[in-house]
N, C-alpha and C. Protein backbone atom coordinates (compact mmCIF):
# COMPACT_ATOMS: atom_id res chain seq x y z
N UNK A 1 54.63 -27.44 11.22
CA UNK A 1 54.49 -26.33 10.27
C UNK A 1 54.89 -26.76 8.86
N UNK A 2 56.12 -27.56 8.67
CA UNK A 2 56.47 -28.05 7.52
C UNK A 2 55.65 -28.97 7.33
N UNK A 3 54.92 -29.66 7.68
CA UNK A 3 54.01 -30.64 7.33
C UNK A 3 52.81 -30.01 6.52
N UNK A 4 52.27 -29.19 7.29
CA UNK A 4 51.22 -28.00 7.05
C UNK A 4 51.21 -27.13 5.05
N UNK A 5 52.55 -27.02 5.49
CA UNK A 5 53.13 -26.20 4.40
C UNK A 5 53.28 -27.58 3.04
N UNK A 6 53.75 -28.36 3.53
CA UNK A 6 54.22 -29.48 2.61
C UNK A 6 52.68 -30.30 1.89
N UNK A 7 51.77 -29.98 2.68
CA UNK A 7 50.42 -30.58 2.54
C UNK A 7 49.33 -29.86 1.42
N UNK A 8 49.43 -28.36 1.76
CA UNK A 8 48.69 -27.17 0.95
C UNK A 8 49.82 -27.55 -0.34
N UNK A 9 51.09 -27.20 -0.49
CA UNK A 9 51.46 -27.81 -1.71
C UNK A 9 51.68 -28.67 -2.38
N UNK A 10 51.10 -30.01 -2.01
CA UNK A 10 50.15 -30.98 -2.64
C UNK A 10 49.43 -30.41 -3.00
N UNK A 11 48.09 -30.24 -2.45
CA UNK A 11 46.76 -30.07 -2.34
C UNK A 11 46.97 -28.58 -3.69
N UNK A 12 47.73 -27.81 -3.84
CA UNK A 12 47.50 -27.01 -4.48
C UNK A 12 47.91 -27.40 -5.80
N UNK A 13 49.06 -28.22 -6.24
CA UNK A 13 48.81 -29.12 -6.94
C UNK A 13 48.41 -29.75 -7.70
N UNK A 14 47.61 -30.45 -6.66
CA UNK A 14 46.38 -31.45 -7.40
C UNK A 14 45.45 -30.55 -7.97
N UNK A 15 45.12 -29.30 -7.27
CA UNK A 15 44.07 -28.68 -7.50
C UNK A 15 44.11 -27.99 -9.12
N UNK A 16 45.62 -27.73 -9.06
CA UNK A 16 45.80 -26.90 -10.57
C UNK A 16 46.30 -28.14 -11.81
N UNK A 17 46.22 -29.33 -11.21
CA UNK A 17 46.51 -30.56 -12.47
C UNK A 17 45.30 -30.08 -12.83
N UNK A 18 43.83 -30.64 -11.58
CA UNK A 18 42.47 -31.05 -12.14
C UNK A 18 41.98 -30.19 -12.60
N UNK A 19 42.87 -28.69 -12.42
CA UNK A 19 41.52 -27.70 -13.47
C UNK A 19 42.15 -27.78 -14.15
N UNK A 20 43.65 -28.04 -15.15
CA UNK A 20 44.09 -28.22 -16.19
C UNK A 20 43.51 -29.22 -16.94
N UNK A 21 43.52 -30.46 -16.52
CA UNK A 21 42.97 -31.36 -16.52
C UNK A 21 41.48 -31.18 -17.40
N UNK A 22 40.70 -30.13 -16.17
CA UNK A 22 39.32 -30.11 -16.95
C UNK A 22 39.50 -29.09 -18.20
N UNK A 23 40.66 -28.23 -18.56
CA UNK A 23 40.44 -27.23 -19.51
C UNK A 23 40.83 -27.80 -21.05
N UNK A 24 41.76 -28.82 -20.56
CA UNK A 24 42.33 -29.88 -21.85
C UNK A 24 41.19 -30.30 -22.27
N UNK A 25 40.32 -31.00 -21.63
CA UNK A 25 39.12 -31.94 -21.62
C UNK A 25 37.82 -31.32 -22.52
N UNK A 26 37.40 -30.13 -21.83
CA UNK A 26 36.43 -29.49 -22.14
C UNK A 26 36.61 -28.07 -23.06
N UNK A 27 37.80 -27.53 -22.98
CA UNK A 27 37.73 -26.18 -24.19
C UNK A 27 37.91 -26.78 -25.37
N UNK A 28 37.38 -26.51 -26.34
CA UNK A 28 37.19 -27.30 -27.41
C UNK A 28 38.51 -26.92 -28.09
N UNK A 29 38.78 -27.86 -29.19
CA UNK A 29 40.44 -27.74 -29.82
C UNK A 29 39.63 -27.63 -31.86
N UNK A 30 40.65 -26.93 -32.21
CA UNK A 30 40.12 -26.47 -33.92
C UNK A 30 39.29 -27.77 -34.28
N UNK A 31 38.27 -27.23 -35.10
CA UNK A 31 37.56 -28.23 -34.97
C UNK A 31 36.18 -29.21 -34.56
N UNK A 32 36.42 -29.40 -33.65
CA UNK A 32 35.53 -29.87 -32.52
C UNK A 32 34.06 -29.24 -32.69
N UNK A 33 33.99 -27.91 -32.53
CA UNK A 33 32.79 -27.11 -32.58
C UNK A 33 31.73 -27.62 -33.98
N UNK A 34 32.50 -28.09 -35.17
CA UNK A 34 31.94 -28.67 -35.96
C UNK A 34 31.27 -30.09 -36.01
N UNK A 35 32.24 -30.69 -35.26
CA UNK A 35 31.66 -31.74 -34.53
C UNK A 35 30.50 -32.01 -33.94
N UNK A 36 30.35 -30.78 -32.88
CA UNK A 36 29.33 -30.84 -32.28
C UNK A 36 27.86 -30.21 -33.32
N UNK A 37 28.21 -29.48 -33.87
CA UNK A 37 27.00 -28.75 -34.52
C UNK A 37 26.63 -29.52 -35.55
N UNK A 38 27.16 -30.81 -36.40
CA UNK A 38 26.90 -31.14 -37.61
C UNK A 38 26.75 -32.81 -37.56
N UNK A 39 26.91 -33.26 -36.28
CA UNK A 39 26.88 -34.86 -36.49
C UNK A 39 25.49 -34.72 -35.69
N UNK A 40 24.15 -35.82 -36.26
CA UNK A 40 23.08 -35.92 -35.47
C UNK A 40 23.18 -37.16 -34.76
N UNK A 41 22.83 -37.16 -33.49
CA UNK A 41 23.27 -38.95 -33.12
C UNK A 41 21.56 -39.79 -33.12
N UNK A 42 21.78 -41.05 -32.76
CA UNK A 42 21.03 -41.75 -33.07
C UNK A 42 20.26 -42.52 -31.27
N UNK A 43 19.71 -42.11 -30.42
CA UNK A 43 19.74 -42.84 -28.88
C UNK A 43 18.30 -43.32 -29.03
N UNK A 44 18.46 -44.91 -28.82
CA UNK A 44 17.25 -45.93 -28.31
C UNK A 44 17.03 -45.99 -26.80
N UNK A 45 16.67 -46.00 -26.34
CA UNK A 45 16.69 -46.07 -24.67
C UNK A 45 15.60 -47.62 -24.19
N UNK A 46 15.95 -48.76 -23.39
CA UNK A 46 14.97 -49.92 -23.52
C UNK A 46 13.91 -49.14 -22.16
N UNK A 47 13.21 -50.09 -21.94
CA UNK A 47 12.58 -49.78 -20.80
C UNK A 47 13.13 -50.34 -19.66
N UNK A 48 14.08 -51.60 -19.54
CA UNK A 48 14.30 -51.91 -18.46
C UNK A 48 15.62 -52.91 -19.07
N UNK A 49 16.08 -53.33 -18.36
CA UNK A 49 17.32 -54.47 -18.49
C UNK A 49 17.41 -55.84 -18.43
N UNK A 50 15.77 -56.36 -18.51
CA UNK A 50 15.33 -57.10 -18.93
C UNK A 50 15.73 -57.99 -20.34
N UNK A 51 15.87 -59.18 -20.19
CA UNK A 51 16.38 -59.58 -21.34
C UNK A 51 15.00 -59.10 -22.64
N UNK A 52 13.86 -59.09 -22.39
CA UNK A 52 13.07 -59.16 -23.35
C UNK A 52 13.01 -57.49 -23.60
N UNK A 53 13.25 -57.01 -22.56
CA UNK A 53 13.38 -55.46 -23.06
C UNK A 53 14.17 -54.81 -23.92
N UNK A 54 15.77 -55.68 -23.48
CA UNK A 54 16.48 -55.49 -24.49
C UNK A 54 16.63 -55.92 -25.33
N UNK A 55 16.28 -56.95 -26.39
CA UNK A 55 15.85 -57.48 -27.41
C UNK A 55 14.93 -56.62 -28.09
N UNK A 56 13.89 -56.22 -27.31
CA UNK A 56 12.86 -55.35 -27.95
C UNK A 56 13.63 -54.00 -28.20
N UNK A 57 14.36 -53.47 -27.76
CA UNK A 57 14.91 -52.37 -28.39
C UNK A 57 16.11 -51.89 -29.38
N UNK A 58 16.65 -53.24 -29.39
CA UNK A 58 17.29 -53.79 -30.66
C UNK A 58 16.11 -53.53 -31.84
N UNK A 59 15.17 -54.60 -31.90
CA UNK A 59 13.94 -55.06 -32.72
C UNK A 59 13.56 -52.72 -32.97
N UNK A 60 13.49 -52.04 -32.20
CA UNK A 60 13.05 -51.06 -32.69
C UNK A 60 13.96 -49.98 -33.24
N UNK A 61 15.28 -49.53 -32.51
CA UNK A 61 16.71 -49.49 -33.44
C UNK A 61 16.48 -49.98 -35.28
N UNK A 62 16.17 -51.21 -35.53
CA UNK A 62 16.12 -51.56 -36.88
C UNK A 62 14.85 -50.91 -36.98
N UNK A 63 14.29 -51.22 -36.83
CA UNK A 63 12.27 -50.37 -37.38
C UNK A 63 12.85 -48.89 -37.64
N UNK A 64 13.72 -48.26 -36.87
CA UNK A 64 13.58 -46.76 -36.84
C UNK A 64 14.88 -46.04 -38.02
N UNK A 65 16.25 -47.07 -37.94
CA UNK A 65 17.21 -47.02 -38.93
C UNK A 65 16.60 -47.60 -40.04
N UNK A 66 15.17 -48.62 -40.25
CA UNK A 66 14.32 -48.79 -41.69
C UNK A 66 13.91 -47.11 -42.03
N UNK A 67 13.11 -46.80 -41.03
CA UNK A 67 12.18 -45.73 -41.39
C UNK A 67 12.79 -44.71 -42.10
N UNK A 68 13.92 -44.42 -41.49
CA UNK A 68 15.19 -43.08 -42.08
C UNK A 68 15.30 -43.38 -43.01
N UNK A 69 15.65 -44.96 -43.62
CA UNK A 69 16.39 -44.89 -44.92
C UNK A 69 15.24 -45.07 -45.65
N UNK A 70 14.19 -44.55 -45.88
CA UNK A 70 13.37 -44.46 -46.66
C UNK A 70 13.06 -43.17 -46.81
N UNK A 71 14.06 -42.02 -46.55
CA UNK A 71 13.69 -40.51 -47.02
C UNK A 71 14.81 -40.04 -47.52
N UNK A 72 14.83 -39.02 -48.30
CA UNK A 72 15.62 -38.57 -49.25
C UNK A 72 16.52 -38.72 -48.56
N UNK A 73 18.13 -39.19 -49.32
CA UNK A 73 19.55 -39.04 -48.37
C UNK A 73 19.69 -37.22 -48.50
N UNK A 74 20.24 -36.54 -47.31
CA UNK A 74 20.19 -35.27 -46.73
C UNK A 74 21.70 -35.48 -47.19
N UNK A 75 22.11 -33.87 -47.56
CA UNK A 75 23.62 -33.64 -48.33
C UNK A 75 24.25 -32.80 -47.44
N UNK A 76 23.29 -32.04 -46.33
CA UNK A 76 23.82 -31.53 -44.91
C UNK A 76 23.39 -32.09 -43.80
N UNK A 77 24.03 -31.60 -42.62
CA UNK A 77 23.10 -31.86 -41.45
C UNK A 77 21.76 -30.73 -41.04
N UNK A 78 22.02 -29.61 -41.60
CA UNK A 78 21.20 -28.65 -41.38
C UNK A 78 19.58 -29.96 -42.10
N UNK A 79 19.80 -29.94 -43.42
CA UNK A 79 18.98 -30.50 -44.19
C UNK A 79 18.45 -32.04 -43.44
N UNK A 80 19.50 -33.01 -42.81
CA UNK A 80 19.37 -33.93 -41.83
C UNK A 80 17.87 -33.50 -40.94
N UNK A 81 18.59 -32.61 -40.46
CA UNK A 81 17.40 -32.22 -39.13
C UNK A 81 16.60 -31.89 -39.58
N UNK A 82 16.55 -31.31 -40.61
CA UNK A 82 14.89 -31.04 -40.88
C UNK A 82 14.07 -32.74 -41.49
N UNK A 83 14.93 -32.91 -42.11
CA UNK A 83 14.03 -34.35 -42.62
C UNK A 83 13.47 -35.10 -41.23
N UNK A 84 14.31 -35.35 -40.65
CA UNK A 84 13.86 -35.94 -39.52
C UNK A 84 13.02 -35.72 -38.34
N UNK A 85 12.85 -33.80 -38.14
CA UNK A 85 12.09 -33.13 -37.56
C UNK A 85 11.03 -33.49 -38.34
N UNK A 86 10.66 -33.11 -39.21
CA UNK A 86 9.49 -32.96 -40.13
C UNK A 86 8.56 -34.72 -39.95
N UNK A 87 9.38 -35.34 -39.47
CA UNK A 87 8.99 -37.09 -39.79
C UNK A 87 9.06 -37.70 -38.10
N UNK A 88 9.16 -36.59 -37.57
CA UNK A 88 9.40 -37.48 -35.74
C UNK A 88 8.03 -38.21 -35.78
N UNK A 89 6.79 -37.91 -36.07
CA UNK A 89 5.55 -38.75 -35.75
C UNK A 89 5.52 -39.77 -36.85
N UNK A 90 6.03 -39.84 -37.86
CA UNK A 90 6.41 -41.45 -38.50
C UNK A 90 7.52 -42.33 -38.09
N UNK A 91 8.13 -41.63 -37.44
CA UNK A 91 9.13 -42.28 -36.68
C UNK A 91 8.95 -43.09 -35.56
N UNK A 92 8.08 -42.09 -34.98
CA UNK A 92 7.70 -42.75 -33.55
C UNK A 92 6.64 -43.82 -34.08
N UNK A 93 5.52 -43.71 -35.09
CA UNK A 93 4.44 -44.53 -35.50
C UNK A 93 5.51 -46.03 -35.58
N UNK A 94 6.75 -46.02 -36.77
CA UNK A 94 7.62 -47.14 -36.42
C UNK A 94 7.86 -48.01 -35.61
N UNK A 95 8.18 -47.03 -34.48
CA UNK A 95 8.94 -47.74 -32.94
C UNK A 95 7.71 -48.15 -32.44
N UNK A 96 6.35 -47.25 -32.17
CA UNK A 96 5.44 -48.04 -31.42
C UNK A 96 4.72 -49.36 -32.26
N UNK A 97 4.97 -49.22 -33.59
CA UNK A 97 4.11 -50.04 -34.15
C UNK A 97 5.46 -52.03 -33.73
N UNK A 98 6.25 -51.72 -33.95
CA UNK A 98 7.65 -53.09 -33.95
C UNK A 98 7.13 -53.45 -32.32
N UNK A 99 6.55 -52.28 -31.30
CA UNK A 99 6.70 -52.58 -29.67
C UNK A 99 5.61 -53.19 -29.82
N UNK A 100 4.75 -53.20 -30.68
CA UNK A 100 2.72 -53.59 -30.41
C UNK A 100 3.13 -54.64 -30.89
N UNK A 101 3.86 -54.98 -32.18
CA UNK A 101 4.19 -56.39 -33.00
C UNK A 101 5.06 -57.31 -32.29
N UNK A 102 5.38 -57.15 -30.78
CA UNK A 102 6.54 -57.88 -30.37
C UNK A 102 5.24 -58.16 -28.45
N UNK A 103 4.48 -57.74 -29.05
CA UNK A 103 3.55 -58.25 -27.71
C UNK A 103 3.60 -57.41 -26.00
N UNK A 104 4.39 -56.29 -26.51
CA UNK A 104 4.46 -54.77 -25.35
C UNK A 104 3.26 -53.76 -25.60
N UNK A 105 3.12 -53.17 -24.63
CA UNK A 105 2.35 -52.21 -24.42
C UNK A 105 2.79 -50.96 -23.89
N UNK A 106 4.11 -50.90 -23.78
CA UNK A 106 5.02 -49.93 -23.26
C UNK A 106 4.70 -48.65 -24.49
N UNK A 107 4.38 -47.06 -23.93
CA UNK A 107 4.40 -46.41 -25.06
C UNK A 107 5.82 -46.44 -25.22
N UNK A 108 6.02 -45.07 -26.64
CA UNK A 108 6.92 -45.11 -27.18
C UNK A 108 6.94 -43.23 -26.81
N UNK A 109 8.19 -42.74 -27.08
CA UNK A 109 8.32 -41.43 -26.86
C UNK A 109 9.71 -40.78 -27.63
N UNK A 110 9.34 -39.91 -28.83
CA UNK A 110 10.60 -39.61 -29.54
C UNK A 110 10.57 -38.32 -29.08
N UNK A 111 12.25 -38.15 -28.94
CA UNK A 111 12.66 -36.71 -28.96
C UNK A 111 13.27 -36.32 -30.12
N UNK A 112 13.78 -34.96 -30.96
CA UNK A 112 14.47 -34.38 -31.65
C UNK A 112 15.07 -33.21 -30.99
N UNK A 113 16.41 -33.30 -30.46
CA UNK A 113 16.83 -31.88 -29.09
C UNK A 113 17.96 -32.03 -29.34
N UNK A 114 18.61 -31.41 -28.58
CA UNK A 114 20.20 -31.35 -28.01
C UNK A 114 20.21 -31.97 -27.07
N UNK A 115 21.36 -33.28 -26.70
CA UNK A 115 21.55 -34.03 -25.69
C UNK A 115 23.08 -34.13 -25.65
N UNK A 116 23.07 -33.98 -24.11
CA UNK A 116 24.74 -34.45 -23.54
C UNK A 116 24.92 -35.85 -23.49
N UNK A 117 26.03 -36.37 -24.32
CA UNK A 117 26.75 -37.53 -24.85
C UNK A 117 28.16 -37.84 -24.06
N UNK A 118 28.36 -38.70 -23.45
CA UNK A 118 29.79 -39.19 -22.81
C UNK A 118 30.52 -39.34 -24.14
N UNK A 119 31.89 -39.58 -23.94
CA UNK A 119 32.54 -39.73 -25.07
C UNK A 119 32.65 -41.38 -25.33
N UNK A 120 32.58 -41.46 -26.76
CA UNK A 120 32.12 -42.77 -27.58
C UNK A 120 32.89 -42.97 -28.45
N UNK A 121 33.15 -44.31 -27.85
CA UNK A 121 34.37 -45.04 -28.78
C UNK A 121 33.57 -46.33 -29.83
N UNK A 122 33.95 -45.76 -31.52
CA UNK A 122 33.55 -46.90 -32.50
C UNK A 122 34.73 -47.56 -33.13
N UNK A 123 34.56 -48.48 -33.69
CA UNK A 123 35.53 -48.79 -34.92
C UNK A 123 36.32 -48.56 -35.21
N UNK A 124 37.69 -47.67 -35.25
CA UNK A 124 38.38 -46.98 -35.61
C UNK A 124 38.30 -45.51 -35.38
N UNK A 125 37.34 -45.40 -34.69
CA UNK A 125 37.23 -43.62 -34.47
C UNK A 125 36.29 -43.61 -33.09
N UNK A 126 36.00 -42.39 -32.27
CA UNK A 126 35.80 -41.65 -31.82
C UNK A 126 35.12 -40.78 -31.67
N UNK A 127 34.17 -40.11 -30.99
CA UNK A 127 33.83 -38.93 -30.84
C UNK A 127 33.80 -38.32 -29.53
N UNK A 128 34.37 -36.87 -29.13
CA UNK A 128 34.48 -36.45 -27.84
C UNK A 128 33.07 -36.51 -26.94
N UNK A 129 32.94 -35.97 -26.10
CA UNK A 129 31.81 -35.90 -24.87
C UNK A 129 31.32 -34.70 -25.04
N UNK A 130 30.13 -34.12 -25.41
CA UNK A 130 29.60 -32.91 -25.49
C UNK A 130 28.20 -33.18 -25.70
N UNK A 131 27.71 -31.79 -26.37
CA UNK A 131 26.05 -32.19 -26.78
C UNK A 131 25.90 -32.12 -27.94
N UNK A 132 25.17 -33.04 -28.30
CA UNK A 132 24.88 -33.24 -30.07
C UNK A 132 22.88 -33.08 -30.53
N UNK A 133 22.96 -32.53 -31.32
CA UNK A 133 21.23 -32.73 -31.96
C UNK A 133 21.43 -34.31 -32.06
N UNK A 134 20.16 -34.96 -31.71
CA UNK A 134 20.27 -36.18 -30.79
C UNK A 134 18.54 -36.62 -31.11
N UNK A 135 18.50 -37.50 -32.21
CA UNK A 135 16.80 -38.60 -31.99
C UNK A 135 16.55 -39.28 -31.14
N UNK A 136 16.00 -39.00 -30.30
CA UNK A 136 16.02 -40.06 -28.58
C UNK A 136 14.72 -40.78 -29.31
N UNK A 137 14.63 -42.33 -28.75
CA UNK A 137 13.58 -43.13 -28.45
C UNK A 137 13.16 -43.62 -27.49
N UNK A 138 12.15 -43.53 -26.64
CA UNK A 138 12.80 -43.74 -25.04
C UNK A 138 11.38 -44.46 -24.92
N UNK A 139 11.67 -45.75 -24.57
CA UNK A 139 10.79 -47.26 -24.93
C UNK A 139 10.08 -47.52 -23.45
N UNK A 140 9.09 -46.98 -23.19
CA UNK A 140 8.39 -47.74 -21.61
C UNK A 140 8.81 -46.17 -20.64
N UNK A 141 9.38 -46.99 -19.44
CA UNK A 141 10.27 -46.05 -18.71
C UNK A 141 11.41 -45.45 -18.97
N UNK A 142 12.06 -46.30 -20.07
CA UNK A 142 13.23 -45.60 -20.41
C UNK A 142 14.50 -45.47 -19.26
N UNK A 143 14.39 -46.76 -18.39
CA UNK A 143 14.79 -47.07 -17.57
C UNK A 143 16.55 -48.38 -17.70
N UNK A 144 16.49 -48.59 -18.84
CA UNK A 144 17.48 -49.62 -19.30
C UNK A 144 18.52 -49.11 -19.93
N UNK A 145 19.43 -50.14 -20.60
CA UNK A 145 20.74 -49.98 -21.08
C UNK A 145 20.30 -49.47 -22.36
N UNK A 146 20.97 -48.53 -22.92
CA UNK A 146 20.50 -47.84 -23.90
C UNK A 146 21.57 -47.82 -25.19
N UNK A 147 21.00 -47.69 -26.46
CA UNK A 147 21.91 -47.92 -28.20
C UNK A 147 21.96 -46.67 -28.52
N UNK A 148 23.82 -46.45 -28.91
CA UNK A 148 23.76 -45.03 -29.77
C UNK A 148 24.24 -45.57 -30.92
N UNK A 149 24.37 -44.31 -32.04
CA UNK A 149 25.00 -44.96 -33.05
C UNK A 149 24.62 -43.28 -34.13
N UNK A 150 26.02 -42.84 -34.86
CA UNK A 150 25.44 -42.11 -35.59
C UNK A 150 24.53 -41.75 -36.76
N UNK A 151 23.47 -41.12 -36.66
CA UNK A 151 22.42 -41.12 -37.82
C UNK A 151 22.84 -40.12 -38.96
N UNK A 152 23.71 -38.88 -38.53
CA UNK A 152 24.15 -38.18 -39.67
C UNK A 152 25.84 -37.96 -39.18
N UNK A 153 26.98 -37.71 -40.10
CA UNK A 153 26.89 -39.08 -41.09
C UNK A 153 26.04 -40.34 -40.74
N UNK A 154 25.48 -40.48 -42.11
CA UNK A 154 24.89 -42.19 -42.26
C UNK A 154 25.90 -43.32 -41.60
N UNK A 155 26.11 -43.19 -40.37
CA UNK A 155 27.02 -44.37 -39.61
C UNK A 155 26.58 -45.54 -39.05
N UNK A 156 25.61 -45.06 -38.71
CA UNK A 156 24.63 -46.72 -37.95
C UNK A 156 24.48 -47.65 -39.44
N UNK A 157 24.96 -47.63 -40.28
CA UNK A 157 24.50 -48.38 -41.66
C UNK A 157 25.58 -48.67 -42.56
N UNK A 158 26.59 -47.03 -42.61
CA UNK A 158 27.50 -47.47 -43.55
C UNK A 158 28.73 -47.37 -42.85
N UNK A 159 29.48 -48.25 -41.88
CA UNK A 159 30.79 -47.79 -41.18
C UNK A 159 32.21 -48.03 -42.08
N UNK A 160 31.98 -48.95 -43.28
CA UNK A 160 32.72 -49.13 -44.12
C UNK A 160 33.56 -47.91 -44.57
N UNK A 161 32.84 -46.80 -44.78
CA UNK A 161 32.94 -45.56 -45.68
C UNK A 161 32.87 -44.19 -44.89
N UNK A 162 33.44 -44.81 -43.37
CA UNK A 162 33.14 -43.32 -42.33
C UNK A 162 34.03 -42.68 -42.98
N UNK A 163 34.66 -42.49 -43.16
CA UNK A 163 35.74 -40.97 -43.40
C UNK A 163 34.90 -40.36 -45.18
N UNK A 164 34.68 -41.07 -45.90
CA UNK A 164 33.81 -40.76 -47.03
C UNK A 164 32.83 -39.87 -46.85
N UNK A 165 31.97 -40.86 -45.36
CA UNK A 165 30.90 -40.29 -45.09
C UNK A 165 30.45 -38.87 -44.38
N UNK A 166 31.62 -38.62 -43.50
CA UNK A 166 32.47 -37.39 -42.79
C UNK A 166 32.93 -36.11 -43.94
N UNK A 167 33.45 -36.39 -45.00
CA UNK A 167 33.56 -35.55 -46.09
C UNK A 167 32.65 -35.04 -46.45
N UNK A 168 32.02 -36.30 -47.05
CA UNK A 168 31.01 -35.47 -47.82
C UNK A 168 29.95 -34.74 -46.90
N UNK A 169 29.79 -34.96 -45.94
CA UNK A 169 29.17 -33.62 -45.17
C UNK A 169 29.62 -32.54 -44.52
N UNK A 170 30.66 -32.39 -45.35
CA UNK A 170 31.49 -30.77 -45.19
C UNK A 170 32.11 -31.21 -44.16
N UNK A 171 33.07 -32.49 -43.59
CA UNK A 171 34.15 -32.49 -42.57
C UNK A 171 35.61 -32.45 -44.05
N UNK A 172 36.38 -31.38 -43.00
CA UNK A 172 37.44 -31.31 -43.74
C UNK A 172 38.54 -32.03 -43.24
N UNK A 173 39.67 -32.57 -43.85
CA UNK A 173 40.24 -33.62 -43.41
C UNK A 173 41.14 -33.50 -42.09
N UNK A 174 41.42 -32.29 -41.35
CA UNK A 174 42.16 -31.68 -40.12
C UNK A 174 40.85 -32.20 -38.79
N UNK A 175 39.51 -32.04 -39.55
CA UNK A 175 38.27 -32.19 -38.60
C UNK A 175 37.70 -33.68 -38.31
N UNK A 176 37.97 -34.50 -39.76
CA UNK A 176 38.15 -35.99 -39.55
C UNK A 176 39.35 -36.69 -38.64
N UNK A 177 40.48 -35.60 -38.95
CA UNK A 177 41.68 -36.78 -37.96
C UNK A 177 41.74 -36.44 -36.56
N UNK A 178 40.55 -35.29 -36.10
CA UNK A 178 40.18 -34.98 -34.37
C UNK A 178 39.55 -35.96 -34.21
N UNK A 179 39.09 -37.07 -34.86
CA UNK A 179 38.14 -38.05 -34.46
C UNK A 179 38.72 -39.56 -35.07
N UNK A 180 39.44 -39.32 -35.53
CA UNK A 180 40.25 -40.95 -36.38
C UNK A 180 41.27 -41.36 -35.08
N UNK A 181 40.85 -42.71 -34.88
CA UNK A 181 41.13 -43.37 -34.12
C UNK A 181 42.77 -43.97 -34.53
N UNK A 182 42.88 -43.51 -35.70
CA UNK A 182 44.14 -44.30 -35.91
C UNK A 182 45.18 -43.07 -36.74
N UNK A 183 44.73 -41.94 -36.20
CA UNK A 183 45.83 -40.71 -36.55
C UNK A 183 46.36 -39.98 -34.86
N UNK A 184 46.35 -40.40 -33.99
CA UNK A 184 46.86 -40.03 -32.88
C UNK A 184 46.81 -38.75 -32.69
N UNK A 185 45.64 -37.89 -32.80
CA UNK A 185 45.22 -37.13 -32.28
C UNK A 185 44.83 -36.62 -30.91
N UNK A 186 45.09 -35.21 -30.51
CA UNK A 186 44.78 -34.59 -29.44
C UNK A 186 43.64 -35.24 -28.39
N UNK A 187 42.97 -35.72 -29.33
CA UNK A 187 41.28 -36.44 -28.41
C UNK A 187 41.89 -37.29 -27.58
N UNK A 188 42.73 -38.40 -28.14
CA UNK A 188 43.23 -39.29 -27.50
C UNK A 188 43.67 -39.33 -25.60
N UNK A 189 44.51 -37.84 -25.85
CA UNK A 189 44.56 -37.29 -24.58
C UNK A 189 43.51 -37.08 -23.84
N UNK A 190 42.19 -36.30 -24.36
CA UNK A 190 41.20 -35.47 -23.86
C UNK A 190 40.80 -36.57 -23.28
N UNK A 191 40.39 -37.32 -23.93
CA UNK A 191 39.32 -38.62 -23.94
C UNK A 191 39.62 -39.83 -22.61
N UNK A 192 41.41 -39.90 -22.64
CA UNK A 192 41.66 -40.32 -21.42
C UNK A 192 41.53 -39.55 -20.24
N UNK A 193 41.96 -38.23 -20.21
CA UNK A 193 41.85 -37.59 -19.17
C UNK A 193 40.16 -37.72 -18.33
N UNK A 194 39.23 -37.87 -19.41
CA UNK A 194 37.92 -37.96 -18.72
C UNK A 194 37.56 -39.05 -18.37
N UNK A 195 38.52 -40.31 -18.87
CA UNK A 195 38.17 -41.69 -18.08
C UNK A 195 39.01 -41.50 -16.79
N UNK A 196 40.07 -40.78 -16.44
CA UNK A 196 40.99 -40.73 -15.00
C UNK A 196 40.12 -40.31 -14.15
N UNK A 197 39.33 -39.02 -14.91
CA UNK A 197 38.49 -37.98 -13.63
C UNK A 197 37.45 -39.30 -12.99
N UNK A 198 36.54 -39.71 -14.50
CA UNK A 198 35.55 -40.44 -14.05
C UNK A 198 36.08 -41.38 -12.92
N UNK A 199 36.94 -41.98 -12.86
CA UNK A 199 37.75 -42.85 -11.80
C UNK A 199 37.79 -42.50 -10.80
N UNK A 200 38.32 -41.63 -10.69
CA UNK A 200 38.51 -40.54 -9.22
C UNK A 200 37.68 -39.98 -8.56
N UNK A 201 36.63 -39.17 -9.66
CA UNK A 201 35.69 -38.42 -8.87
C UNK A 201 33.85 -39.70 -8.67
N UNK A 202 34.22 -40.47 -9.74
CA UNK A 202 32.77 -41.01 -9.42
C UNK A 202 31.94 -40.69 -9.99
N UNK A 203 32.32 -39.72 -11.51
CA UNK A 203 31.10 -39.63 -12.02
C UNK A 203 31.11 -39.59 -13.32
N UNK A 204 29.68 -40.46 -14.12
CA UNK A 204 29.54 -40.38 -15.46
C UNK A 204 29.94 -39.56 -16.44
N UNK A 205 30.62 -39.93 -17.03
CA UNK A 205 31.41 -39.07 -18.25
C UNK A 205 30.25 -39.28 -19.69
């Protein structure tokens, strides 16, 4: 009976770490919500894991971070997304044209959406696991190891000047140090807690 008893309070326990666990993780902390609504990310996807596949989607990553920086620099993200909505079929013309110039026949396929992002560690900073407005390129099958990198802030280009670059698109400096890798912020916690789960439970974060 004491065994019985001694067992459920484990088990009950564990049960109220891991939903703590998930509420640290996932209720968003001041902040954050801006995060999600105002950074656009940048996802290449190869076709396969192929060495020549992945080379080739390197080779289209640059074709497609060319193409961007040849339109007006955007002073929001609202303004971001539209430039880039407005230009998805020159975009994609880019990527398929670098895949035809590199001797593939794989189409090419752009998205402009909301996509769920694991949490991503750069340079000195961070960003949590959620969903972000998200330029997918998804090369062939879209079956391979795949490149992120942020497109708004201008990060895939200028990492020198992230916190600059974070400002000036309306991050205020309480909303930059949820993501500064070197102000020991709350994420820090969050961010581990979802590498423990991933450990435990087995699944992609």
């Amino acid at each position: 009976m004491k065994d019985k008893r001694g067992m459920k309070a484990v088990l009950t326990t564990a049960a109220c770490a891991v939903l703590a666990a998930f509420a640290l993780t996932y209720l968003p902390v001041r902040g954050e919500e801006k995060i999600y609504g105002d950074v656009i990310r940048l996802h290449v996807i190869a076709a396969s894991d192929s060495e020549a596949d992945q080379t080739l989607k390197l080779k289209v990553r640059d074709a497609v971070l060319e193409e961007v920086s040849t339109y007006p620099s955007p002073a929001s993200s609202p303004e971001a997304a539209d430039t880039i909505s407005s230009h998805a079929d020159d975009i994609r013309r880019a990527a398929e044209d670098t895949v035809r110039e590199n001797g593939s026949d794989d189409a090419v396929e752009v998205f402009f959406d909301r996509e769920s992002y694991p949490v991503r560690y750069y340079e000195g900073f961070a960003l949590p696991a959620g969903e972000y407005t998200s330029l997918r390129v998804v090369i062939g099958e879209g079956e391979g190891h795949n490149w992120w990198c942020v497109l708004f802030p201008p990060l895939c280009t200028s990492v020198g000047e992230r916190k600059e670059d974070f400002i000036a698109a309306g991050f205020t400096g309480d909303q930059y140090r949820l993501i500064d890798g070197n102000s020991g912020g709350k994420y820090k916690v969050r961010f581990r807690i979802l590498e423990i789960l991933a450990d435990v439970f087995g699944f992609d974060y």
